[in-house]
Protein backbone atom coordinates (compact mmCIF):
# COMPACT_ATOMS: atom_id res chain seq x y z
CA UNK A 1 4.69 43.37 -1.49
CA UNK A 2 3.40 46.64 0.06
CA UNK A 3 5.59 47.97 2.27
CA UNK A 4 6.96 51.70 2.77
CA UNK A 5 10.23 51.28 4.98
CA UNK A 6 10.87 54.86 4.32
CA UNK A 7 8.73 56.33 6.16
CA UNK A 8 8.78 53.67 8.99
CA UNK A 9 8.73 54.47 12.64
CA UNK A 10 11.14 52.11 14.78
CA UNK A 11 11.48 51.75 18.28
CA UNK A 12 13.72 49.56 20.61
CA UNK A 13 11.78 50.24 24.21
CA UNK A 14 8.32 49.35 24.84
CA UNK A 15 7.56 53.00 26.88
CA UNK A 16 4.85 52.96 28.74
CA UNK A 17 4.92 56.60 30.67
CA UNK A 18 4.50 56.56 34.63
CA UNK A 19 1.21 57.80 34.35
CA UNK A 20 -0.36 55.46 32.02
CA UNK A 21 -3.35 53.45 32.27
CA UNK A 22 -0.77 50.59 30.80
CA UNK A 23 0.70 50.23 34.37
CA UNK A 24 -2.99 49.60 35.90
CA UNK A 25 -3.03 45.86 37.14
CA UNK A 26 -6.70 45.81 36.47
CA UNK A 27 -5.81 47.17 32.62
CA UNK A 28 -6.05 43.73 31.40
CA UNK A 29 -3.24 42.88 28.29
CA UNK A 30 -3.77 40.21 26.10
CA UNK A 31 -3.06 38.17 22.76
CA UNK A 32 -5.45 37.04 20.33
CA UNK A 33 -5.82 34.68 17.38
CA UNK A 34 -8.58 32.69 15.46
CA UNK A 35 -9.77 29.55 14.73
CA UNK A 36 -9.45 29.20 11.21
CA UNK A 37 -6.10 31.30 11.00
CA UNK A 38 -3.95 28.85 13.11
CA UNK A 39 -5.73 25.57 13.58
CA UNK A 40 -5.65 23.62 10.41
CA UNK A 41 -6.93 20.36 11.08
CA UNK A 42 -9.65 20.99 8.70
CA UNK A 43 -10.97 17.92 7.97
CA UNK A 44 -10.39 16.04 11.25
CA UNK A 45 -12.33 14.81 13.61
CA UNK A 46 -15.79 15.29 12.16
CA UNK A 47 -15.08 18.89 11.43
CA UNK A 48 -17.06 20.09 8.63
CA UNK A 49 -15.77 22.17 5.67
CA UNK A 50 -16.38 26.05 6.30
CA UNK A 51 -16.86 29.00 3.41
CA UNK A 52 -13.04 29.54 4.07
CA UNK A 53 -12.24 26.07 3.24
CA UNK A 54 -14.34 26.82 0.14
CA UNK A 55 -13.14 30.50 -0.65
CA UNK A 56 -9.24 29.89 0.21
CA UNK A 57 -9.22 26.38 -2.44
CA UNK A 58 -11.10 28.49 -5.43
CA UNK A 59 -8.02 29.78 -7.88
CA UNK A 60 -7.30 33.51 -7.34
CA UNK A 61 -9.40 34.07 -4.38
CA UNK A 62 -6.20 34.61 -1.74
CA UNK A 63 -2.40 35.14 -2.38
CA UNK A 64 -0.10 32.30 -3.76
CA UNK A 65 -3.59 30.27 -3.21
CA UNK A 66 -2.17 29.61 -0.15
CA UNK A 67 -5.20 27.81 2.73
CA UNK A 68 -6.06 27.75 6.53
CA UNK A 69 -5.63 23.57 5.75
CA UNK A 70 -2.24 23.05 7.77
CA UNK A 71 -1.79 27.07 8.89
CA UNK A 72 0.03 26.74 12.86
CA UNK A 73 -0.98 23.31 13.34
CA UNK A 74 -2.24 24.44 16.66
CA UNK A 75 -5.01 21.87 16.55
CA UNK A 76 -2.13 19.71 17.24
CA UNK A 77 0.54 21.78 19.21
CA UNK A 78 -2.07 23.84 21.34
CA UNK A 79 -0.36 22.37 24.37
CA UNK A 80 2.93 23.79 23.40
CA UNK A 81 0.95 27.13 22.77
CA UNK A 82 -0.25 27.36 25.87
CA UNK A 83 3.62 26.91 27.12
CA UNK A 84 4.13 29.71 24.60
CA UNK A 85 1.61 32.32 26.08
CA UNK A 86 2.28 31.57 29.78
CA UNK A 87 5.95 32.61 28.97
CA UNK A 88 4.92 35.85 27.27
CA UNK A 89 2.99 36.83 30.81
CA UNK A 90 0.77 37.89 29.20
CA UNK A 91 -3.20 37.80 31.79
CA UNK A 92 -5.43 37.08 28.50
CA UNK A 93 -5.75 35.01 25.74
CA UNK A 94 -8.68 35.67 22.96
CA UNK A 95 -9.26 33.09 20.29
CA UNK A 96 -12.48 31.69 18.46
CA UNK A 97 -14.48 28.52 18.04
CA UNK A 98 -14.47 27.16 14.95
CA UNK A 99 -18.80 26.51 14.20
CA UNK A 100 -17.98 23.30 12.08
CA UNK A 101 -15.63 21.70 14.72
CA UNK A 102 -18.39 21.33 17.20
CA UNK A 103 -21.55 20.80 15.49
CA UNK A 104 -22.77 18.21 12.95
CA UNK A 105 -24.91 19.42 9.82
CA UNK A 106 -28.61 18.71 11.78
CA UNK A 107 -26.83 20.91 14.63
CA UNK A 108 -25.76 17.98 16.80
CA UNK A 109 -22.90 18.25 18.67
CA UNK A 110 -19.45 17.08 17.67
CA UNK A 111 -18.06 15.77 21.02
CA UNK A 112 -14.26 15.65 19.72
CA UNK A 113 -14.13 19.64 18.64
CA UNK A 114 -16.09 20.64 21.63
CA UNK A 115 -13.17 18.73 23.78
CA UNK A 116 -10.70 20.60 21.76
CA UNK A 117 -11.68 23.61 23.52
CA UNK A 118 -12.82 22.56 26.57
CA UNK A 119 -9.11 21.11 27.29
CA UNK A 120 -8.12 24.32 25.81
CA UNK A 121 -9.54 26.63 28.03
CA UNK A 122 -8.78 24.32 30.90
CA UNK A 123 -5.24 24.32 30.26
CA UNK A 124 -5.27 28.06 30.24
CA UNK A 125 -6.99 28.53 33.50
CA UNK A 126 -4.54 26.27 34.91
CA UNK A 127 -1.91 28.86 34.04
CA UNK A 128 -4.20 31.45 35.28
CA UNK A 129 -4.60 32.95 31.77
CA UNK A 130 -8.32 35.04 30.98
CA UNK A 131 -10.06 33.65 28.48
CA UNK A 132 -11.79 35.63 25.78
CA UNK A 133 -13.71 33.61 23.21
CA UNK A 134 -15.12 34.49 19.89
CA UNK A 135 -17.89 32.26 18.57
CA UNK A 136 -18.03 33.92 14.78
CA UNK A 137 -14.45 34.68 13.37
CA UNK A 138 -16.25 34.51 9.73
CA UNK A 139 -15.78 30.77 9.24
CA UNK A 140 -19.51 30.05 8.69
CA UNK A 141 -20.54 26.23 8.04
CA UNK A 142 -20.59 25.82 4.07
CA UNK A 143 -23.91 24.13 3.99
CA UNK A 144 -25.22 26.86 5.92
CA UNK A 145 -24.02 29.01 3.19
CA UNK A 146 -25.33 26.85 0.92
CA UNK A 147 -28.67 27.60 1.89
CA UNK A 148 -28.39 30.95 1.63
CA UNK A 149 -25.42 32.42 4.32
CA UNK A 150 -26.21 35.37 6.32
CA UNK A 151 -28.40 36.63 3.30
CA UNK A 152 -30.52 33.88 5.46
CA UNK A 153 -32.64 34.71 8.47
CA UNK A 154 -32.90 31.45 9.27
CA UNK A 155 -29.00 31.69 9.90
CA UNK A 156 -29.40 33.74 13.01
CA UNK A 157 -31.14 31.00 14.50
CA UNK A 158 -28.88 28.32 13.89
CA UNK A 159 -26.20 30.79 15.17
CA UNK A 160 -28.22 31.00 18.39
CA UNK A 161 -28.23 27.26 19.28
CA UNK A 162 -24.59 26.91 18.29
CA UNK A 163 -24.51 29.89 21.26
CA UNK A 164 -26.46 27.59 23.23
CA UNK A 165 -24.36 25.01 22.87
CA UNK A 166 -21.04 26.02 23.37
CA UNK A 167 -22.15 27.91 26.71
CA UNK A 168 -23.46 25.56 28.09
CA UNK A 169 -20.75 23.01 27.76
CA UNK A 170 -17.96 25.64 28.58
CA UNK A 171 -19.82 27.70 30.88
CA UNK A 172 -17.58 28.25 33.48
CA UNK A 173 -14.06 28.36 31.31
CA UNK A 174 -14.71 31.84 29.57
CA UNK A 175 -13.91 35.38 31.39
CA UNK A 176 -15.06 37.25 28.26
CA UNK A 177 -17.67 35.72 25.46
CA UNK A 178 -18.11 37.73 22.18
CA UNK A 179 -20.63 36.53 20.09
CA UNK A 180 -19.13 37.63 16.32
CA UNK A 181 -15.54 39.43 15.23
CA UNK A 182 -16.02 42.55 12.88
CA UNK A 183 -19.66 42.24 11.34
CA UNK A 184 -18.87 45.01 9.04
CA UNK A 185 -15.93 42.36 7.34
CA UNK A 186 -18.45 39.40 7.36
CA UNK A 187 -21.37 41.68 5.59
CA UNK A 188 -19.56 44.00 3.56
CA UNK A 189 -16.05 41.78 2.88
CA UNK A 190 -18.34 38.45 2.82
CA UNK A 191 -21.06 39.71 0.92
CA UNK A 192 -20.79 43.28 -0.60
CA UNK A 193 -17.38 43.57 -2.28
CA UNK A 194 -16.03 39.78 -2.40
CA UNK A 195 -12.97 40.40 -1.35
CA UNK A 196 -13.32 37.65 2.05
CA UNK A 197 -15.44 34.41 1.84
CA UNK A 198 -18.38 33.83 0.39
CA UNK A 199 -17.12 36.23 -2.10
CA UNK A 200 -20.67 37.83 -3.25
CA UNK A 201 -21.12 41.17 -4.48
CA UNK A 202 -24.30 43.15 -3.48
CA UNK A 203 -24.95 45.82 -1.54
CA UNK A 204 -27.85 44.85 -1.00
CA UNK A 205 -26.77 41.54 0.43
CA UNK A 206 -24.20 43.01 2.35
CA UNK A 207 -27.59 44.93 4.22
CA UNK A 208 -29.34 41.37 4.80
CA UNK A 209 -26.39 39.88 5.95
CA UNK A 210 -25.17 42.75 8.62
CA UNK A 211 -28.83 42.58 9.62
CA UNK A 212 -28.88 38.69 10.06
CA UNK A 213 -25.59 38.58 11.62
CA UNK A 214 -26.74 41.23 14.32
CA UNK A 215 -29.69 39.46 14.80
CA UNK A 216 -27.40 36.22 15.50
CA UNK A 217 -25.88 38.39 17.86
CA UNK A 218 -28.98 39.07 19.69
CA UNK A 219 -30.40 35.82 19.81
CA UNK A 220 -27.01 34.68 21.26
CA UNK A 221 -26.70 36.89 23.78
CA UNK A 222 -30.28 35.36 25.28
CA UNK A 223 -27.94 32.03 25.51
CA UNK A 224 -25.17 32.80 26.72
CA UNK A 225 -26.75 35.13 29.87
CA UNK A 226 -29.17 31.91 30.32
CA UNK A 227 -25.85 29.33 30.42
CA UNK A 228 -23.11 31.38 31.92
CA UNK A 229 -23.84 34.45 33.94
CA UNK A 230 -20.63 34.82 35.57
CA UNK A 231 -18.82 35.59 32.28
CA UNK A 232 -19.05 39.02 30.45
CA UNK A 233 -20.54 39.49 26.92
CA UNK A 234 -20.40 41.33 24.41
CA UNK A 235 -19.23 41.79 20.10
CA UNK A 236 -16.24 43.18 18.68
CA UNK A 237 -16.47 45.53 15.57
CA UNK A 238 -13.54 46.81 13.58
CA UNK A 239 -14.15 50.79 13.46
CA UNK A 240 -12.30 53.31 10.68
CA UNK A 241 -11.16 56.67 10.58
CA UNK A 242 -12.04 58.19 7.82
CA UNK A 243 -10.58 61.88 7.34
CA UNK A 244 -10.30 63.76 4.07
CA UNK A 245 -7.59 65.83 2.75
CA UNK A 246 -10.54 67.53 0.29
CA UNK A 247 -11.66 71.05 1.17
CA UNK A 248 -14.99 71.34 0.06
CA UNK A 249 -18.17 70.40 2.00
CA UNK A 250 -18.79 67.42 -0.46
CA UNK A 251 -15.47 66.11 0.66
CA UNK A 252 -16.06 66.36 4.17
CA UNK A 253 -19.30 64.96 3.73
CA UNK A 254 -17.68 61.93 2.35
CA UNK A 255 -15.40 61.48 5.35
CA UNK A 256 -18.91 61.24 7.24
CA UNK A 257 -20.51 58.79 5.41
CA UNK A 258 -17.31 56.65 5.23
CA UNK A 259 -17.32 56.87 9.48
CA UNK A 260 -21.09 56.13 8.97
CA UNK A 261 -21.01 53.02 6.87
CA UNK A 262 -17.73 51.63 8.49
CA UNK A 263 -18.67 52.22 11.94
CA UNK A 264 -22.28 53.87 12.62
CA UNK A 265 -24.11 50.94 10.58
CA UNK A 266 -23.11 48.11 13.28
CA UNK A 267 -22.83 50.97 16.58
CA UNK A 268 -26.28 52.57 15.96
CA UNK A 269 -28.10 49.17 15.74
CA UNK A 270 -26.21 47.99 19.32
CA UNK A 271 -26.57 50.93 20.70
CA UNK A 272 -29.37 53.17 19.63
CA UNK A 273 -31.73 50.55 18.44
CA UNK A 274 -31.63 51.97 15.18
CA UNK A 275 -29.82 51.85 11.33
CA UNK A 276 -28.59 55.46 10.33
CA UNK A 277 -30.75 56.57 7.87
CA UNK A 278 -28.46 58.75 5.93
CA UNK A 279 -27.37 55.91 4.92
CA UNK A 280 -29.89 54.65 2.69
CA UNK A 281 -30.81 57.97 2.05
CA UNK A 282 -27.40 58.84 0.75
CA UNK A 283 -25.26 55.39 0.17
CA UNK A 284 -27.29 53.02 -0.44
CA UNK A 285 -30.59 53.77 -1.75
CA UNK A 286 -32.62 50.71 -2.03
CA UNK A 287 -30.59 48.58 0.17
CA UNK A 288 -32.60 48.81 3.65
CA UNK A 289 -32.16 46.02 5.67
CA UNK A 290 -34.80 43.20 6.12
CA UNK A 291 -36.03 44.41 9.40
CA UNK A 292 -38.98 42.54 11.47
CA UNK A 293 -40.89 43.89 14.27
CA UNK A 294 -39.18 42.98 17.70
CA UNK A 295 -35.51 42.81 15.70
CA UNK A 296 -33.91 45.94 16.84
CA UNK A 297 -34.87 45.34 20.56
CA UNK A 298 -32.53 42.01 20.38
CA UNK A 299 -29.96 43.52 18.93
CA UNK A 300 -29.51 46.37 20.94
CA UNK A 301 -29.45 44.22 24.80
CA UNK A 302 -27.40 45.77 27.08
CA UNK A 303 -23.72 44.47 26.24
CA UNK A 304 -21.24 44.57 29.37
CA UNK A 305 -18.23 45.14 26.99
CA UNK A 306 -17.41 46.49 23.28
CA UNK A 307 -14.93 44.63 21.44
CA UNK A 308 -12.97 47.41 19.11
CA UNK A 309 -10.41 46.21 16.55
CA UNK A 310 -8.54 48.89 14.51
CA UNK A 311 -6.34 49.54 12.38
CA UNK A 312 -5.88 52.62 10.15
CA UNK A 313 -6.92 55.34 8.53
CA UNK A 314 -9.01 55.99 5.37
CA UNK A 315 -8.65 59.19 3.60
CA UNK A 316 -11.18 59.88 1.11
CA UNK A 317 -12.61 62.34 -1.26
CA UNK A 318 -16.62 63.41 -2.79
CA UNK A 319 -17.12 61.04 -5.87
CA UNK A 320 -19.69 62.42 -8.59
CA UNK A 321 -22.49 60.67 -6.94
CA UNK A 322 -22.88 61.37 -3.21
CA UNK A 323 -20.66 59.13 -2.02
CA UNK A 324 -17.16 58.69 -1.78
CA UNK A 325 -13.66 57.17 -3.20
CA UNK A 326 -10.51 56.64 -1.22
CA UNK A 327 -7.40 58.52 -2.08
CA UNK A 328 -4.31 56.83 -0.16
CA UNK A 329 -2.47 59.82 0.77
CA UNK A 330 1.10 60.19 0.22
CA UNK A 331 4.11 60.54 2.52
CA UNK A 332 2.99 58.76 5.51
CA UNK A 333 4.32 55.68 6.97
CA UNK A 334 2.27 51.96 6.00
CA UNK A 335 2.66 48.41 7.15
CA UNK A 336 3.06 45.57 5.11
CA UNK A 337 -0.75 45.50 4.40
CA UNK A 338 -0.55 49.06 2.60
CA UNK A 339 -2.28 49.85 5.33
CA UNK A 340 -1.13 53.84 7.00
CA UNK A 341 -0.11 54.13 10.60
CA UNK A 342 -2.53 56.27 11.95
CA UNK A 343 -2.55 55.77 16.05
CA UNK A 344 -4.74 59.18 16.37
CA UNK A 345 -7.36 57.76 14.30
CA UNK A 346 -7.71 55.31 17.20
CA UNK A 347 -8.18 58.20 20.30
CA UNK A 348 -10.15 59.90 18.00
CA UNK A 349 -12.79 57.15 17.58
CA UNK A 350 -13.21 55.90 21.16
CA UNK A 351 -13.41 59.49 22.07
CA UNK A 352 -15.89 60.61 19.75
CA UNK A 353 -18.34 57.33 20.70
CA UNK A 354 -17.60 58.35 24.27
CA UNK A 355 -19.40 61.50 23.08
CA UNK A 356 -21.99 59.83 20.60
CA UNK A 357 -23.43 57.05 22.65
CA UNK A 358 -24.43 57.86 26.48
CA UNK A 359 -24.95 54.20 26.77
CA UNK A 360 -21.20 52.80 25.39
CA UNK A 361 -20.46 49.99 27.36
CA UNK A 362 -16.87 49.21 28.83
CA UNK A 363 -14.42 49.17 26.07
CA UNK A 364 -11.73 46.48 25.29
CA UNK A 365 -9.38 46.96 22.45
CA UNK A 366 -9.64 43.11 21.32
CA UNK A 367 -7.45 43.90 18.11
CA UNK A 368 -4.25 46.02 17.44
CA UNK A 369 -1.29 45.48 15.17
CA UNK A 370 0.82 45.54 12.58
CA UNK A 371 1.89 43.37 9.67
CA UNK A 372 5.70 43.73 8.98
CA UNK A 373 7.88 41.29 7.03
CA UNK A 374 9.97 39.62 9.72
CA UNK A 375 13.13 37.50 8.98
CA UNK A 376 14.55 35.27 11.38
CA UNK A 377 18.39 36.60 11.42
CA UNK A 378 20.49 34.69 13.82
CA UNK A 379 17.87 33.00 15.93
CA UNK A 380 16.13 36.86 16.51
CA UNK A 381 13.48 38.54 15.15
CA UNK A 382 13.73 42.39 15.05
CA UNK A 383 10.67 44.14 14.80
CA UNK A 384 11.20 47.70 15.69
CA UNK A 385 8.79 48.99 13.71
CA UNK A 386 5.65 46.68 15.46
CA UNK A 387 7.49 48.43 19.05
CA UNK A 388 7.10 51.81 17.61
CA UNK A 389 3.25 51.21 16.61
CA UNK A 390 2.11 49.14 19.80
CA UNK A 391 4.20 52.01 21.99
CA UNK A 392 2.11 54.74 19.84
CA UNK A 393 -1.05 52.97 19.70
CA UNK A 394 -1.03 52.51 23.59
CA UNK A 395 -0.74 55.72 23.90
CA UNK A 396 -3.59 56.72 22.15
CA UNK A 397 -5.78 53.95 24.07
CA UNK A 398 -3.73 56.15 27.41
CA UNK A 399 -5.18 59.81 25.94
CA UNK A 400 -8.52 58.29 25.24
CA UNK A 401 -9.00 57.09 28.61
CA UNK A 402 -7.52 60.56 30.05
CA UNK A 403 -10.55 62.28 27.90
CA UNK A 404 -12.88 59.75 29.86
CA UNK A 405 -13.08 56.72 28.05
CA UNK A 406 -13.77 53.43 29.63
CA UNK A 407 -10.99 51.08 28.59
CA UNK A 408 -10.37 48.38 30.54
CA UNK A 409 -7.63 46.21 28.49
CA UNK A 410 -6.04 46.09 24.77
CA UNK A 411 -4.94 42.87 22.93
CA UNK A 412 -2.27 42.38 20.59
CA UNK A 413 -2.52 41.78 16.92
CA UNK A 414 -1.64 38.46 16.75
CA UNK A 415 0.11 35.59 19.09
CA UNK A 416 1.55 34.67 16.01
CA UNK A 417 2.48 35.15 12.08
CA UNK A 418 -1.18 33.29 10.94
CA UNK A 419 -2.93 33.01 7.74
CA UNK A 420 -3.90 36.54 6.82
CA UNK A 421 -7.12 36.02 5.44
CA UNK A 422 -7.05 36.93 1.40
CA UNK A 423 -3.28 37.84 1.77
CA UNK A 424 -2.48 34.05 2.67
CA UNK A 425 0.79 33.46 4.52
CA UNK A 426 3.02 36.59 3.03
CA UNK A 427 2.09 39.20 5.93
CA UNK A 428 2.66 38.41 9.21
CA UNK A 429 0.86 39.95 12.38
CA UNK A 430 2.93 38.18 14.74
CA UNK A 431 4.50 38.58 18.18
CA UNK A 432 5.91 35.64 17.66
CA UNK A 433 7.37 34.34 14.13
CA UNK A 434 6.29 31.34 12.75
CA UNK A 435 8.54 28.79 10.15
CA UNK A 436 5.57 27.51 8.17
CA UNK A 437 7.70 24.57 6.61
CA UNK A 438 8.62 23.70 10.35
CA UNK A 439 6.61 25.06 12.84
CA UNK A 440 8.96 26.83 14.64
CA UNK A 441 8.30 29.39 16.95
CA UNK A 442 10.17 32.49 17.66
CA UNK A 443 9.46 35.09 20.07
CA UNK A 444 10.25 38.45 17.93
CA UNK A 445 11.49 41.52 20.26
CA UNK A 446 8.08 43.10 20.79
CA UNK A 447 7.23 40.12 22.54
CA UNK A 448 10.06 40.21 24.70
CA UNK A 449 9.37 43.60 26.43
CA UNK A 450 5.67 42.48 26.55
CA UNK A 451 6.78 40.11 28.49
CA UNK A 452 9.59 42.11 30.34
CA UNK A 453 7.15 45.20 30.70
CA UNK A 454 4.35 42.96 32.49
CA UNK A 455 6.72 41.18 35.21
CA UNK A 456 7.76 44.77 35.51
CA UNK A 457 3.92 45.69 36.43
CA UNK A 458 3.74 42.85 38.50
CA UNK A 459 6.36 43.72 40.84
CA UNK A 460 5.39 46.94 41.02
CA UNK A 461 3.26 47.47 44.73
């Protein structure tokens, strides 16, 4: 297990100085989960199998071969998980649709799975919860993938009239629609290094499928202002710091092109109608995107909001051919994923787009957290080192904001402990522990002065 205690940050407060943006009623905080990380139910009620379903049962492929099969059960139990985030206080709740719950294989729709979410989203309205909803959180239809995945242009359009779909039959339930969650994962993770479902390994695939996806988004976004134009819309990209601890030019050149393939080859497409060409230039020489006339105008339609997940930090060093390798650095503090605690990386990045892109839409961190390894000791959970990064990380969304950045709301990192993608069950993101073998639910401490901190807010005048 990767985990680096020694260096570890704790906290026991959740501070939020008096001058924050967190004390802002209109600075909207909020929760988020997935479809495919908590439902389970995978095979019920006319829900099709998805490339996770494929990836997560082929040997090796995630940790302990553990599955999304059974995950938090909240397929069945979302009505107690509603209970559960209504106690929190918390004023949003972001979670996805799962594609092969709601739509047969000749793109009919699955009545059952579309009432899922419809009762869903009704239930949280009731409690007077925002809703945020995701329709890509990377669990693609397998027979889609069969016939090719995102390496398939013809997947953008069946991407659209899922859009179509699911907007018009919810239209009216969702505050905030994003069409897909982190791109760069889907492409690069999906299709470019194997590491996430389908588990292909091309660079140049990874280019068709980042292009294809963004053309899904575009298509979508046509829908959903048609279906529902009282609702905001926009996409949520994971972005990376990438800093080196080199000192020649090559080294700092590689810190660039990391920030460019991580974060300018999904931001320049939105929001300069364009694919950097350094790049393919540099990178990835004969990997240039299948683009058509007419694509680039979809993809970059206004968006009312950016979705930003992150993270960490990457440090990274000139390789021998252009490009760059990643050198973990040492000394610093890491979370159960490996991954460092780097909250500056985070001001850095919002301020530097705030810079970069006169046309950056309003901002809402969608993702932020930390994976620790929680126990349940005496009916508590502990987590002083998930205090110490949400108190840090708000305070880098509160300096970016200061330095003129637009952002309007941040969402934790996850409701609950979930099935962590490749690393299966072992890490847990949670505000909120869950017993796998019973389905408990525990509120962990961070959760607490969430919740404490936000009835705080509220009574403020």
């Amino acid at each position: 297990m990767v985990h680096n205690a020694l260096h570890a940050q704790v906290a026991e407060t959740f501070d939020a100085p008096p001058d924050s943006v967190l004390w802002r009623k209109d600075f909207l905080l909020g929760v988020a989960t997935a479809a495919y990380q908590i439902e389970g139910a995978v095979d019920e009620d006319g829900r099709l199998p998805s490339i996770w379903d494929t990836f997560s049962a082929t040997p090796g492929k995630v940790l302990h071969g553990d599955t999304g099969a059974v995950a938090c059960d909240h397929y069945h139990r979302w009505r107690d998980d509603v209970e559960l985030i209504a106690s929190l206080g918390v004023e949003a709740y972001r979670l996805s649709i799962a594609w092969p719950r709601v739509m047969d294989a000749a793109g009919r729709p699955n009545e059952t799975g579309i009432a899922f979410y419809r009762n869903l989203l009704q239930a949280l309205r009731e409690k007077g919860i925002q809703t945020s909803v995701t329709l890509y959180h990377w669990d693609l239809p397998q027979h889609l993938e069969d016939a090719g995945g995102w390496r398939n242009r013809d997947t953008a359009y069946r991407f659209a009239e899922y859009a179509d779909l699911m907007s018009r039959e919810l239209a009216g339930l969702v505050d905030f629609w994003s069409t897909l969650n982190e791109p760069w994962c889907s492409a690069m993770h999906g299709y470019g290094t194997g590491h996430h479902a389908p588990g292909r390994t091309s660079v140049v695939e990874a280019n068709q499928a980042m292009h294809h996806l963004l053309l899904g988004h575009g298509l979508a976004l046509q829908a959903l202002r048609r279906n529902d134009p009282a609702s905001q819309k926009g996409i949520v990209i994971n972005v990376g710091r990438g800093t080196t601890d080199g000192d020649t030019a090559a080294d700092r050149r590689a810190a660039e092109l990391f920030e460019m393939q991580h974060n300018d080859w999904v931001l320049d497409p939105l929001l300069k109608c364009r694919y950097p060409a350094a790049l393919y230039e540099e990178l990835w020489q004969d990997a240039a995107p299948p683009v058509h006339d007419g694509d680039l105008a979809l993809i970059a339609a206004p968006l009312d909001f950016l979705g930003i997940n992150y993270y960490f930090r990457t440090n990274v060093r000139a390789d021998d051919n252009g490009g760059y390798v990643e050198v973990p650095l040492e000394g610093v503090e890491r979370t159960q994923m490996g991954w460092e605690v780097h909250p500056d990386g985070l001001r850095d990045l919002l301020v530097g787009f705030h810079g970069r892109y006169a046309n950056l839409p309003p901002i809402y961190i969608t993702e932020n957290g930390m994976a620790c390894d929680d126990e349940v000791v005496d009916g508590q959970v502990v987590d002083g080192q998930r205090i110490a990064f949400l108190n840090r990380h708000l305070a880098a969304v509160d300096q970016a904001v200061k330095a003129g950045v637009d952002v309007r709301g941040y969402f934790i990192w996850s409701l609950m402990d979930n099935f962590e993608w490749a690393f299966g069950y072992e890490r847990r993101f949670g505000i909120v522990h869950v017993d796998y073998a019973t389905q408990r639910r525990t509120v962990k401490r961070s959760a607490q002065l969430v919740r404490d901190f936000l009835a705080q807010r509220r009574g403020r005048p």
